[in-house]
C-alpha atoms as a PDB file:
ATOM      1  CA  UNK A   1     -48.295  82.855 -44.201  1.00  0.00           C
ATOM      2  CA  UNK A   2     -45.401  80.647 -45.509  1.00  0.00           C
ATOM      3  CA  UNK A   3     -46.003  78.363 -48.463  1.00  0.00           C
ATOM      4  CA  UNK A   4     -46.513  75.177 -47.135  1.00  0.00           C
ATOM      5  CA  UNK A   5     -44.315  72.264 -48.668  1.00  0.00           C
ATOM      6  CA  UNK A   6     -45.229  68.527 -48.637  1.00  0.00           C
ATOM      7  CA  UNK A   7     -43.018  66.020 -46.199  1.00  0.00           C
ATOM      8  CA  UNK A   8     -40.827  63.787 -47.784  1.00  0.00           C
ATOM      9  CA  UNK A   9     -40.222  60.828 -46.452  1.00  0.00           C
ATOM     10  CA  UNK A  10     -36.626  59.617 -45.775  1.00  0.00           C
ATOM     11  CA  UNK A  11     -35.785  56.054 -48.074  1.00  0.00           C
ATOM     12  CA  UNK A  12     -35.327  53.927 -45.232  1.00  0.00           C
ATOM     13  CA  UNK A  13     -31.331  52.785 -45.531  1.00  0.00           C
ATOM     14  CA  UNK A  14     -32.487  49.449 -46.144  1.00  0.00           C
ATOM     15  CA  UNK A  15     -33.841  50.026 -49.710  1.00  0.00           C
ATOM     16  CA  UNK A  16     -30.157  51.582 -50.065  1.00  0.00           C
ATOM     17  CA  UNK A  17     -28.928  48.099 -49.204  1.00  0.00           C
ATOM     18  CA  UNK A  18     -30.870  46.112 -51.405  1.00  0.00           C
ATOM     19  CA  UNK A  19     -30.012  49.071 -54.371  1.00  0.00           C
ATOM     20  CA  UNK A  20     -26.370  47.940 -54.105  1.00  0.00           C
ATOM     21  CA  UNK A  21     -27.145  44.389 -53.717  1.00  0.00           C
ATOM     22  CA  UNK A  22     -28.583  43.887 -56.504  1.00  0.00           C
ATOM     23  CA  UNK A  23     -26.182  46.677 -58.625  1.00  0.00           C
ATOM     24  CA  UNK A  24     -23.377  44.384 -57.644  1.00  0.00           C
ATOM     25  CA  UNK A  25     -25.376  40.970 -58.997  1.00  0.00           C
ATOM     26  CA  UNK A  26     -25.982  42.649 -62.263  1.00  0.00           C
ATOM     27  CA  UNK A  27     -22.596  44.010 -62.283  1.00  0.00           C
ATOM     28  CA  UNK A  28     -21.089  40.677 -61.483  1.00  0.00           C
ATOM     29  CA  UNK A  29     -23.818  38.769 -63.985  1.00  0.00           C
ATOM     30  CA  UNK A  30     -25.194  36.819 -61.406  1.00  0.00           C
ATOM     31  CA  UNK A  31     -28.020  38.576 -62.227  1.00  0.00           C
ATOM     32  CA  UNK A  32     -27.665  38.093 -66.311  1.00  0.00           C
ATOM     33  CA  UNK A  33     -28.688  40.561 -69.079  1.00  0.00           C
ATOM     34  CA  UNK A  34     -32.401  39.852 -70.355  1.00  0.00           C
ATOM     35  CA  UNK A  35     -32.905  37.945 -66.596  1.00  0.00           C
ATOM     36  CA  UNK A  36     -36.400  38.087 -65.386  1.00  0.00           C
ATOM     37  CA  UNK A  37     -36.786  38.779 -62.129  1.00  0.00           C
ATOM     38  CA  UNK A  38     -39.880  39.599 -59.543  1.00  0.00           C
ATOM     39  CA  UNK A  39     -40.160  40.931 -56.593  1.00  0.00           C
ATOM     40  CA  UNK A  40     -40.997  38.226 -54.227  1.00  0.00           C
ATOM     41  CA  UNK A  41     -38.112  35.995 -55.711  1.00  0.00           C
ATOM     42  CA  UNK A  42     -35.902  38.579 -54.563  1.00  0.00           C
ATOM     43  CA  UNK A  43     -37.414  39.378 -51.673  1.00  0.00           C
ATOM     44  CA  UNK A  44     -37.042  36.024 -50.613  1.00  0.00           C
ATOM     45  CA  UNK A  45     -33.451  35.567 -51.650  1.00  0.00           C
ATOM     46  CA  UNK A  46     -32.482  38.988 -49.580  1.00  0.00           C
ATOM     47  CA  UNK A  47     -34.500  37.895 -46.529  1.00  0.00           C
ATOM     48  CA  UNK A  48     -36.536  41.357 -46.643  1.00  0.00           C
ATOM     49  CA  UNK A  49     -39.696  42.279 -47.211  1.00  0.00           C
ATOM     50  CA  UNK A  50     -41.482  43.252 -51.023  1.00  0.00           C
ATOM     51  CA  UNK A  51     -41.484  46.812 -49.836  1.00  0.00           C
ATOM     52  CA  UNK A  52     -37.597  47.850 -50.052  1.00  0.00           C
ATOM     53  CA  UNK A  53     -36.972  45.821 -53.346  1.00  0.00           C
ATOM     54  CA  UNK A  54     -39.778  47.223 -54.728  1.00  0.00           C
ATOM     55  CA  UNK A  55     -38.781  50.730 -54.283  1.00  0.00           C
ATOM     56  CA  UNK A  56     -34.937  49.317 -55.307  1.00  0.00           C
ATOM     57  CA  UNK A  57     -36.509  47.895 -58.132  1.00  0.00           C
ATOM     58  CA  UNK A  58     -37.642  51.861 -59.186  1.00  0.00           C
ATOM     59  CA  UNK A  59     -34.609  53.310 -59.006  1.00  0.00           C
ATOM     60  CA  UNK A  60     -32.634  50.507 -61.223  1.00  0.00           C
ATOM     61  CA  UNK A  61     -35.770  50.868 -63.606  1.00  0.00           C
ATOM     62  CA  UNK A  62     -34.951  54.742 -63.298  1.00  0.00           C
ATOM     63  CA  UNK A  63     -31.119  54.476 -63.849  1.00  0.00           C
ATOM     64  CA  UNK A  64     -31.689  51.944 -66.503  1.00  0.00           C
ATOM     65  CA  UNK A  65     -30.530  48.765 -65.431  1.00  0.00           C
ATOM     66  CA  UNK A  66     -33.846  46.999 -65.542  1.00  0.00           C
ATOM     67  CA  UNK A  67     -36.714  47.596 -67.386  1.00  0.00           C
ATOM     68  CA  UNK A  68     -40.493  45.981 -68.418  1.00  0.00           C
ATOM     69  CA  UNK A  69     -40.332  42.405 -69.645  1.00  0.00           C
ATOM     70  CA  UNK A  70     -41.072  42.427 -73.274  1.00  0.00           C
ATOM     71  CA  UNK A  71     -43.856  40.149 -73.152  1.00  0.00           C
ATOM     72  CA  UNK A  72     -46.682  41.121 -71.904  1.00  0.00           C
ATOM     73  CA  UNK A  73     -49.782  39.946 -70.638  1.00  0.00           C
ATOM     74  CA  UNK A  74     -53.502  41.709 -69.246  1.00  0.00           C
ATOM     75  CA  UNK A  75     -54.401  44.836 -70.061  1.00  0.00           C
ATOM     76  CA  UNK A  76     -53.009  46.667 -73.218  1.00  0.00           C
ATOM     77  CA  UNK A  77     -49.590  48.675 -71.645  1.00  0.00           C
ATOM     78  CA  UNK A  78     -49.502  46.836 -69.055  1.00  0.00           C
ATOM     79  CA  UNK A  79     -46.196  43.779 -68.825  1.00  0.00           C
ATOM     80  CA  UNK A  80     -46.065  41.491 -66.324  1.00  0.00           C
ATOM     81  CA  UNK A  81     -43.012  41.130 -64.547  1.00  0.00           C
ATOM     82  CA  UNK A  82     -39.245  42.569 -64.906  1.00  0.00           C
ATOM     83  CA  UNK A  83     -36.133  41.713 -66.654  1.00  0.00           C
ATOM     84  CA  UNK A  84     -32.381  43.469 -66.384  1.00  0.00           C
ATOM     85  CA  UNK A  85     -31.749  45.580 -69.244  1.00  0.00           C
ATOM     86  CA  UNK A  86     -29.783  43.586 -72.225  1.00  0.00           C
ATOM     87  CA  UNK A  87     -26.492  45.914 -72.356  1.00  0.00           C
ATOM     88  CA  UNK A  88     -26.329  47.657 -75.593  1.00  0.00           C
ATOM     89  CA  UNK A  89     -22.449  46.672 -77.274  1.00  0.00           C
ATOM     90  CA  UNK A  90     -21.961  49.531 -79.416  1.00  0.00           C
ATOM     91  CA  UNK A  91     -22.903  52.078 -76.341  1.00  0.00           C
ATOM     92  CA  UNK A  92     -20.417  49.988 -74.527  1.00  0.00           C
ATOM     93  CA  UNK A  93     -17.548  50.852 -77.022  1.00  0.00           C
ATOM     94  CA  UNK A  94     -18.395  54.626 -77.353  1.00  0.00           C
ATOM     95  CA  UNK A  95     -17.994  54.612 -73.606  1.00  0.00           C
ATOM     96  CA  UNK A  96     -14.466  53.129 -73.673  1.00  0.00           C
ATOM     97  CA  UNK A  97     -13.849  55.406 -76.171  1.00  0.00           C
ATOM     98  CA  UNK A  98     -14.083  58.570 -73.775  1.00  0.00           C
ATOM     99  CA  UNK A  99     -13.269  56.681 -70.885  1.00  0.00           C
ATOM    100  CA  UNK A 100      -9.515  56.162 -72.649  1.00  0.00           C
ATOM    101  CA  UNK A 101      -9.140  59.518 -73.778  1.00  0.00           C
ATOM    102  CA  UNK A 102      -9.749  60.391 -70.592  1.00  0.00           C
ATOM    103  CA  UNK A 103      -7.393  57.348 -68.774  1.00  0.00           C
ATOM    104  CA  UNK A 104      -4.554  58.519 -71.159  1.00  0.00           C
ATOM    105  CA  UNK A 105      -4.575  62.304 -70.282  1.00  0.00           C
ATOM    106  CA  UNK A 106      -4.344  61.270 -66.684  1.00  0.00           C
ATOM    107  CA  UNK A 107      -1.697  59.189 -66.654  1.00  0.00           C
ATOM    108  CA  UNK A 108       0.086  61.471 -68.875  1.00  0.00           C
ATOM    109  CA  UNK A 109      -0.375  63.897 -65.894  1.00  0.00           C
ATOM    110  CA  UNK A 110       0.401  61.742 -63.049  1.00  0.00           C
ATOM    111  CA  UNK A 111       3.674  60.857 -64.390  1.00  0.00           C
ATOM    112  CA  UNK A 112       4.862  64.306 -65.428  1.00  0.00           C
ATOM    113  CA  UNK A 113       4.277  64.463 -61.546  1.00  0.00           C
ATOM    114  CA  UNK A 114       6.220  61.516 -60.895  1.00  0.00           C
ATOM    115  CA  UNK A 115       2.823  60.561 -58.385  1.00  0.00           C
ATOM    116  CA  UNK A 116       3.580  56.977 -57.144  1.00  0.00           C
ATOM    117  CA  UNK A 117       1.043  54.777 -56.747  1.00  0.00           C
ATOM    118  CA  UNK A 118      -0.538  53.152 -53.292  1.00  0.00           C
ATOM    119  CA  UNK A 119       1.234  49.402 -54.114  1.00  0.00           C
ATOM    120  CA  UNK A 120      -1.867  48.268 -51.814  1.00  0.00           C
ATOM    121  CA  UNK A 121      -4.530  49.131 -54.898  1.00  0.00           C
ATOM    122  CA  UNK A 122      -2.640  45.806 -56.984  1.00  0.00           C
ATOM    123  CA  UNK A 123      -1.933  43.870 -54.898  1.00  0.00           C
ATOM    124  CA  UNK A 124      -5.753  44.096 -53.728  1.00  0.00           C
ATOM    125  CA  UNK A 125      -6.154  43.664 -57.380  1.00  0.00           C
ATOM    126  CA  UNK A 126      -4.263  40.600 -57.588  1.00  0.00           C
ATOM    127  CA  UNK A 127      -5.849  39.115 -54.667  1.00  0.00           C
ATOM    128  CA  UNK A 128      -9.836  39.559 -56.464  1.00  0.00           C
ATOM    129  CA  UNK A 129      -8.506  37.282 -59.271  1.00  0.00           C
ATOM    130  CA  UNK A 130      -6.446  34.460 -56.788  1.00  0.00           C
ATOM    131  CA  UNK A 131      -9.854  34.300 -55.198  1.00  0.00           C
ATOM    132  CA  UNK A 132     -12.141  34.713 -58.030  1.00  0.00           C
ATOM    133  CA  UNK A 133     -14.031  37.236 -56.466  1.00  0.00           C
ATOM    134  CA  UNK A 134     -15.589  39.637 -59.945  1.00  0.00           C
ATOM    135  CA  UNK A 135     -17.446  42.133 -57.795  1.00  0.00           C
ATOM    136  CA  UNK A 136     -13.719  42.541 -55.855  1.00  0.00           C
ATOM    137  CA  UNK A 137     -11.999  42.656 -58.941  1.00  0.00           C
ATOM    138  CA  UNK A 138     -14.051  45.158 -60.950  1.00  0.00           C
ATOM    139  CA  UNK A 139     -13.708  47.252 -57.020  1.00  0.00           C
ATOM    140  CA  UNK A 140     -10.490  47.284 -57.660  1.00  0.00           C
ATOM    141  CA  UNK A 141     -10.025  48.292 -61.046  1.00  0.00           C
ATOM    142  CA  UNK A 142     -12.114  50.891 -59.985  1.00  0.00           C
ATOM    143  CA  UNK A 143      -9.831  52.084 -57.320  1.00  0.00           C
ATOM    144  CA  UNK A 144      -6.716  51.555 -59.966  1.00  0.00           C
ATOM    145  CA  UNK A 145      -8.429  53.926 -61.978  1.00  0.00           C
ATOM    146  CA  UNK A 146      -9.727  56.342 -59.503  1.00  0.00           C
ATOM    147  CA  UNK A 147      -6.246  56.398 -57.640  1.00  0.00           C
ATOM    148  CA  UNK A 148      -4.648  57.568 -61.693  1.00  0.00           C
ATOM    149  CA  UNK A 149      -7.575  60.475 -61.662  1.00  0.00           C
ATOM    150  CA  UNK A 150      -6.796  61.977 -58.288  1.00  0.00           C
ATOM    151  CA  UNK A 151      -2.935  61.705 -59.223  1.00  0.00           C
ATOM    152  CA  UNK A 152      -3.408  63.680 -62.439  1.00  0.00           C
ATOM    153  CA  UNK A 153      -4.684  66.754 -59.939  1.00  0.00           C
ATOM    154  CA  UNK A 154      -7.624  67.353 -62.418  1.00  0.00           C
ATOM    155  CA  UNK A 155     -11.226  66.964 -60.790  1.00  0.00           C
ATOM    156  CA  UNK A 156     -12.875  66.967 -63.871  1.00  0.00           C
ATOM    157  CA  UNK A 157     -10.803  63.722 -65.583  1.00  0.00           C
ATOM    158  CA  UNK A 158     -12.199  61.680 -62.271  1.00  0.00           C
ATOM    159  CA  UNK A 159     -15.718  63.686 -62.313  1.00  0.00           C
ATOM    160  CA  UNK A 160     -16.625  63.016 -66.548  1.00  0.00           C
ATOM    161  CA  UNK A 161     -14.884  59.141 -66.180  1.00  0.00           C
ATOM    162  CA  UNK A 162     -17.151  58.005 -63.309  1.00  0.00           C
ATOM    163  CA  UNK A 163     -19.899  59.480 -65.033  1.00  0.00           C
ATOM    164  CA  UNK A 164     -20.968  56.094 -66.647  1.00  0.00           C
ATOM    165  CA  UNK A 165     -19.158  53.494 -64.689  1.00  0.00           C
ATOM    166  CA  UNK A 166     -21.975  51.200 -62.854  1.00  0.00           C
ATOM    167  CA  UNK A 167     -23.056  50.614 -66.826  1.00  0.00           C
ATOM    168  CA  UNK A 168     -19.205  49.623 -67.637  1.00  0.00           C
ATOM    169  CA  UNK A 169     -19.160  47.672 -64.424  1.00  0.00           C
ATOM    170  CA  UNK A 170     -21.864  45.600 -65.858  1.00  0.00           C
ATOM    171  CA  UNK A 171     -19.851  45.162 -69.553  1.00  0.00           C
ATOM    172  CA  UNK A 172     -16.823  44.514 -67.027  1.00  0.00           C
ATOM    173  CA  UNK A 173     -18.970  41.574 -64.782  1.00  0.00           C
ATOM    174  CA  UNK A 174     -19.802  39.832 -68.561  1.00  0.00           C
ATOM    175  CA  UNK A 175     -15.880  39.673 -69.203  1.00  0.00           C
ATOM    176  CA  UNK A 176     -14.534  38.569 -66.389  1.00  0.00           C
ATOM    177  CA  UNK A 177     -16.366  35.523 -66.344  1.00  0.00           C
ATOM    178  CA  UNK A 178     -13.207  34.574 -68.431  1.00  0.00           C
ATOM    179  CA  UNK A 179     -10.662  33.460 -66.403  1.00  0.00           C
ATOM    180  CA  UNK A 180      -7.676  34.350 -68.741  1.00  0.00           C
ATOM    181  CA  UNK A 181      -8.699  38.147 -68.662  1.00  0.00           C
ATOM    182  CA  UNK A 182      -8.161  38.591 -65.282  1.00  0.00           C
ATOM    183  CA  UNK A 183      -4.507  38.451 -64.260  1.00  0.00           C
ATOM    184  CA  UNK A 184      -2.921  39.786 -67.779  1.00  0.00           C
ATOM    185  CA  UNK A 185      -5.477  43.087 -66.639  1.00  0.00           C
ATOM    186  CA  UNK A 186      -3.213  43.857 -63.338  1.00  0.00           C
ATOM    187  CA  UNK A 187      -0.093  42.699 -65.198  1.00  0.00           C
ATOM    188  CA  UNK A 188      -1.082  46.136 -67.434  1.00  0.00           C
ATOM    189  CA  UNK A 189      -2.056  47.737 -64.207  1.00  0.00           C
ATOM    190  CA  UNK A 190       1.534  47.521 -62.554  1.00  0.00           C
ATOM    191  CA  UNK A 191       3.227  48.748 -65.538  1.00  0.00           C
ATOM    192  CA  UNK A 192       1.166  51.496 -65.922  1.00  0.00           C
ATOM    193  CA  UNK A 193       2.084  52.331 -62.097  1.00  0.00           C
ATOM    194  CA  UNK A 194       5.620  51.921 -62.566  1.00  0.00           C
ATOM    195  CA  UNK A 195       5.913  54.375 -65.774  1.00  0.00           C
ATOM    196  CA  UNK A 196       3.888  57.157 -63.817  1.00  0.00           C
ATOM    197  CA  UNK A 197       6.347  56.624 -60.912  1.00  0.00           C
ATOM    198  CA  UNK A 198       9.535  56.893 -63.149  1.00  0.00           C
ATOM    199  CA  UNK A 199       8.135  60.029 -64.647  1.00  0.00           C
ATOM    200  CA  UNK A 200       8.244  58.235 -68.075  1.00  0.00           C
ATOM    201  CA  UNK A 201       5.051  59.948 -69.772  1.00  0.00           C
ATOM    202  CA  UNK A 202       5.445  58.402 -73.044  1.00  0.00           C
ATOM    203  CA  UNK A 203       5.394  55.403 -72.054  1.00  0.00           C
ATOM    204  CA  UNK A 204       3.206  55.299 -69.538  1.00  0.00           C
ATOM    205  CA  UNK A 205       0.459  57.153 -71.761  1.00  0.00           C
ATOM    206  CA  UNK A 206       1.296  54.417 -74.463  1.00  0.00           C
ATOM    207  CA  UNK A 207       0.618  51.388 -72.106  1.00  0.00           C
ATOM    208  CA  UNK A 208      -2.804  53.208 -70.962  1.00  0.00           C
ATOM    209  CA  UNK A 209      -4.068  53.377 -74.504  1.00  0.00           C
ATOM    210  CA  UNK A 210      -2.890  49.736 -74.953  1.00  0.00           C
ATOM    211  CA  UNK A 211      -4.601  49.061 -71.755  1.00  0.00           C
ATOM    212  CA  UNK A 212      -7.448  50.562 -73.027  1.00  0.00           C
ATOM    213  CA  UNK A 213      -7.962  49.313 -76.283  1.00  0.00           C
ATOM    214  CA  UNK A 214      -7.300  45.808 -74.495  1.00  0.00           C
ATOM    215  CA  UNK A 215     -10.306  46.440 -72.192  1.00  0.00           C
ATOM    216  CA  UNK A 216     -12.782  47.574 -74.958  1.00  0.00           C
ATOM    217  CA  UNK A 217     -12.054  44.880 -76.808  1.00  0.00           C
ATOM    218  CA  UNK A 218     -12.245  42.168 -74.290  1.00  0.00           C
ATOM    219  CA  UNK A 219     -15.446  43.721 -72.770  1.00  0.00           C
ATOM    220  CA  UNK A 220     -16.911  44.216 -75.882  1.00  0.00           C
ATOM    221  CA  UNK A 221     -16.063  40.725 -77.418  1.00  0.00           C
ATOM    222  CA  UNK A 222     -18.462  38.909 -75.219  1.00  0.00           C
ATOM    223  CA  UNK A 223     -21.547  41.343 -75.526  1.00  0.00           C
ATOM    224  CA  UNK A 224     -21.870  40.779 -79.526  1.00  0.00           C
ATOM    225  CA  UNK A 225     -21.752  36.863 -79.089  1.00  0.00           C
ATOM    226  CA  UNK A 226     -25.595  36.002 -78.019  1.00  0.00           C
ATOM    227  CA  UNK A 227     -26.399  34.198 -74.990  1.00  0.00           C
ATOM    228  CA  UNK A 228     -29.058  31.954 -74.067  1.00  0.00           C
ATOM    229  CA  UNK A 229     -32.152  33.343 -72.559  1.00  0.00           C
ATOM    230  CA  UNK A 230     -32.065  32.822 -69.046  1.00  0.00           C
ATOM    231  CA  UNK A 231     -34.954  30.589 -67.555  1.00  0.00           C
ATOM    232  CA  UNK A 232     -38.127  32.154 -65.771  1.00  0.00           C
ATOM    233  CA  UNK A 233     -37.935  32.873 -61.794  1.00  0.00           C
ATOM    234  CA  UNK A 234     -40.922  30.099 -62.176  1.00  0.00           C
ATOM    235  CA  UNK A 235     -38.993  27.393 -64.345  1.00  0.00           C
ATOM    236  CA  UNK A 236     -36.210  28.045 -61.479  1.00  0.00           C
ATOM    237  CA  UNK A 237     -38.434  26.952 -58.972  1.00  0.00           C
ATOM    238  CA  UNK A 238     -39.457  23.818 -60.592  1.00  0.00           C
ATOM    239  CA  UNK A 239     -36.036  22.484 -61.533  1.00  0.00           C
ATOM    240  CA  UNK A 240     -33.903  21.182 -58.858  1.00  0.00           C
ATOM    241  CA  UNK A 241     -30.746  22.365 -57.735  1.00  0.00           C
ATOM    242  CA  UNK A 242     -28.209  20.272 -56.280  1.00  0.00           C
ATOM    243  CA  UNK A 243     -26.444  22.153 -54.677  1.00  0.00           C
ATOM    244  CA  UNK A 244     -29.178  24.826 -52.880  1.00  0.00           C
ATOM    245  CA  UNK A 245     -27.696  27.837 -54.226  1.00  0.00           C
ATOM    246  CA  UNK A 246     -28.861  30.747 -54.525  1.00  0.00           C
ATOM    247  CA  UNK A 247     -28.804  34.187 -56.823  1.00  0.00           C
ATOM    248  CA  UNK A 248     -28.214  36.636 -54.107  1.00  0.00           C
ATOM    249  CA  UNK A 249     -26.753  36.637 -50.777  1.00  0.00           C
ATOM    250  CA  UNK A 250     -29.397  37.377 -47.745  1.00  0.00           C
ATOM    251  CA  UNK A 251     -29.223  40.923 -46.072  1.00  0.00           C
ATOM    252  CA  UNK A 252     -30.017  39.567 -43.077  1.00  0.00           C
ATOM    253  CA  UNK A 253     -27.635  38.920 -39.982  1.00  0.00           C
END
């Protein structure tokens, strides 16, 4: 007789959804570092049911982007509610640090290859900022960066670089809440772009290291200044708001 194995069930595609939903509102900080949040707020915010951000809720408590409010009530062990995971400022550094060693070897590839660059990834770049659109903009540095990797010809530079971005892209929402870091990052960009095109790998490997120390520093710079707690989803509810907005767009429609 065959061994018999236990069904799975399939994650419906909606708890996918509200996964990336709310990756992107931490990313962005609209959902802010040391942020409580509960299910039903959210719920109600996405236009879903408990169910899929519940499960959504697992996996970001898995991959380390929220975690157990630290006061608790009840029960010994047990804590009442959830909060997204303060971001840790010297992790943030360390990963810059790899994450430029590994920038700078691939641009120091890609323009001993002469590999021009798509001219569509800034100006989509440029576009994020004119709108003020941080979940575009940190998209796009992501496909800046991800367009250098592939260029290099080296599957492991864009494999071992990736390997921490959503927790950068969170470092990344915090600092472009400034809006004078946003354009002088896609000024670097295009020179980068036209170095590796004109084949000139010292200088192209000298602007990514500039580039890089530029980012670590202006990521990291807001991270060590403290920030006010942010209020309770149930102090929210009883303070008006003017202008009935709200923390998340709906998944519905």
């Amino acid at each position: 007789m065959s061994a018999q194995l236990i069904k799975l069930e399939a994650a419906p595609d909606l708890v996918d959804q509200v996964y990336r939903a709310l990756l992107d509102a931490i990313s962005a900080g609209t959902l802010k570092p040391g942020q409580r949040i509960t299910q039903e707020e959210l719920a109600e915010q996405l236009a879903v049911s408990r169910q899929p951000v519940m499960q959504a809720l697992r996996l970001l408590k898995k991959d380390g982007f929220v975690q157990d409010a630290p006061v608790c009530n009840g029960p010994a062990g047990r804590c009442r509610g959830l909060q997204v995971t303060p971001i840790d400022p010297q992790w943030i550094e360390q990963v810059y640090e790899v994450r430029g060693a590994l920038d700078a070897l691939a641009v120091r590839l890609a323009a001993q290859r002469r590999t021009p660059l798509d001219p569509a990834l800034l100006a989509m770049g440029r576009a994020a900022v004119k709108r003020g659109d941080i979940k575009a903009m940190i998209d796009a540095d992501l496909a800046f960066h991800t367009a250098l990797y592939r260029a290099a010809q080296n599957p492991l530079i864009e494999q071992s670089a990736l390997l921490h971005w959503h927790h950068i892209r969170r470092a990344m929402g915090e600092a472009l809440q400034s809006a004078m870091l946003r354009e002088p990052v896609w000024d670097e960009h295009e020179a980068i772009a036209r170095a590796v095109e004109r084949g000139d790998v010292t200088l192209a490997e000298r602007l990514m290291q500039q580039h890089s120390g530029h980012a670590s520093t202006h990521v990291g710079a807001p991270l060590h200044t403290p920030a006010p707690t942010p209020p309770s989803p149930a102090a929210r509810k009883r303070r008006p708001n003017p202008d009935n907005s709200v923390v998340l767009d709906s998944l519905a429609g």
